[in-house]
Protein backbone atom coordinates (compact mmCIF):
# COMPACT_ATOMS: atom_id res chain seq x y z
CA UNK A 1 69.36 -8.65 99.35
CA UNK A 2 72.53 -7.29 100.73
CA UNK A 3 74.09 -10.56 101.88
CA UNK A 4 75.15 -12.12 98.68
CA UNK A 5 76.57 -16.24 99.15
CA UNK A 6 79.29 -17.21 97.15
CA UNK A 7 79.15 -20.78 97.96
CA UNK A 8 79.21 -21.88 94.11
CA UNK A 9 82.28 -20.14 93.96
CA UNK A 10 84.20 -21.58 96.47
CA UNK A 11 82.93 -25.60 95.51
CA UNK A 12 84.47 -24.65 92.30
CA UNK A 13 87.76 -23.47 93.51
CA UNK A 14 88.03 -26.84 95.20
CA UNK A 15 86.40 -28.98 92.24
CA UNK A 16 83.21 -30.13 95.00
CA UNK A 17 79.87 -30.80 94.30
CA UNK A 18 77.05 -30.36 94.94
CA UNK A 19 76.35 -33.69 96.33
CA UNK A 20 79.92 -34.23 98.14
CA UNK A 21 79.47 -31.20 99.76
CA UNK A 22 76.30 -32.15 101.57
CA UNK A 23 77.09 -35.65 102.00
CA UNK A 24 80.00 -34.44 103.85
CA UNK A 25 78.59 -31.58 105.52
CA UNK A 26 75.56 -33.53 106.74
CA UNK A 27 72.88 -31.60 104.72
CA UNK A 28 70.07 -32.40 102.22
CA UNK A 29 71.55 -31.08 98.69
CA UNK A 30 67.72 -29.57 98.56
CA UNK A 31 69.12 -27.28 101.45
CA UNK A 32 72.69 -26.68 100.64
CA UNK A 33 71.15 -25.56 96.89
CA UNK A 34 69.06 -23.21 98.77
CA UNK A 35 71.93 -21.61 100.29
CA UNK A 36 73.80 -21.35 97.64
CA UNK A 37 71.53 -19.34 95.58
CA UNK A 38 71.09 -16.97 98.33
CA UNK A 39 66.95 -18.27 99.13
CA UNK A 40 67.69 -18.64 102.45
CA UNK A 41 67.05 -16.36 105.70
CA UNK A 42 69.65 -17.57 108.33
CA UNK A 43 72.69 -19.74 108.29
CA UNK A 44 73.34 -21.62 111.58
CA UNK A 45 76.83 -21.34 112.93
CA UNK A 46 77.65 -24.95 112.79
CA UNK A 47 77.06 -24.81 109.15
CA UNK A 48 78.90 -22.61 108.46
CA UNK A 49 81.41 -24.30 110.66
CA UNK A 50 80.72 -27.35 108.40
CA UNK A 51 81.17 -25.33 105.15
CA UNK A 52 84.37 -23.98 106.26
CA UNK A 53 86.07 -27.00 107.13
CA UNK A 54 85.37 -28.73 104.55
CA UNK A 55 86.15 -26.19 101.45
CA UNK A 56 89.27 -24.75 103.61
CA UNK A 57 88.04 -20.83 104.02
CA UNK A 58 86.76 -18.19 106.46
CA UNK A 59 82.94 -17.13 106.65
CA UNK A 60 84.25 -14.08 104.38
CA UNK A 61 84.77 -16.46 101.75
CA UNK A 62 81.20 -17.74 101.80
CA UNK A 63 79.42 -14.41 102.69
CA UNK A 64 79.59 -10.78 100.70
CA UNK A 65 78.13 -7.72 102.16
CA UNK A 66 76.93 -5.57 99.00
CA UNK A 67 74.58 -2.41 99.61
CA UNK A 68 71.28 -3.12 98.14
CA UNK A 69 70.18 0.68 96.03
CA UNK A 70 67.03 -0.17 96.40
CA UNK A 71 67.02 -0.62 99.85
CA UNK A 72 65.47 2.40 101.94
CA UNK A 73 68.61 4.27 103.25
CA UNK A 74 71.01 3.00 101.10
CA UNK A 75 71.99 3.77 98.22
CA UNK A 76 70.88 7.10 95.85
């Protein structure tokens, strides 16, 4: 996939886990583990508003666009 989450990252940049991220965010840590090994399809805004506020960042923090090669069109 071409959307790559670097979620892990950021937690450990400000020493949070797992589990005090989601408790604070409001999210299961089943879901918040999802999203941050990229298993996930969509992101809602006001998690990522949640996510942003709470480890200090922008949504470029959290988010990476890198071409996928084996994606049709992309790539050679």
């Amino acid at each position: 996939m071409a959307i790559v989450t670097n979620l892990d990252v950021m937690m450990a940049r400000r020493k949070v886990s797992l589990k005090d991220l989601a408790e604070r965010i409001g999210m299961s840590m089943t879901n918040l583990s999802l999203l941050k090994t990229g298993k996930v399809h969509g992101v809602r805004y006001r998690t990522m508003e949640a996510l942003c506020r709470e480890l200090d960042c922008q949504p470029g923090d959290l988010f990476e666009y890198r071409p996928d090669a084996d994606a049709p069109g992309e790539g050679g």
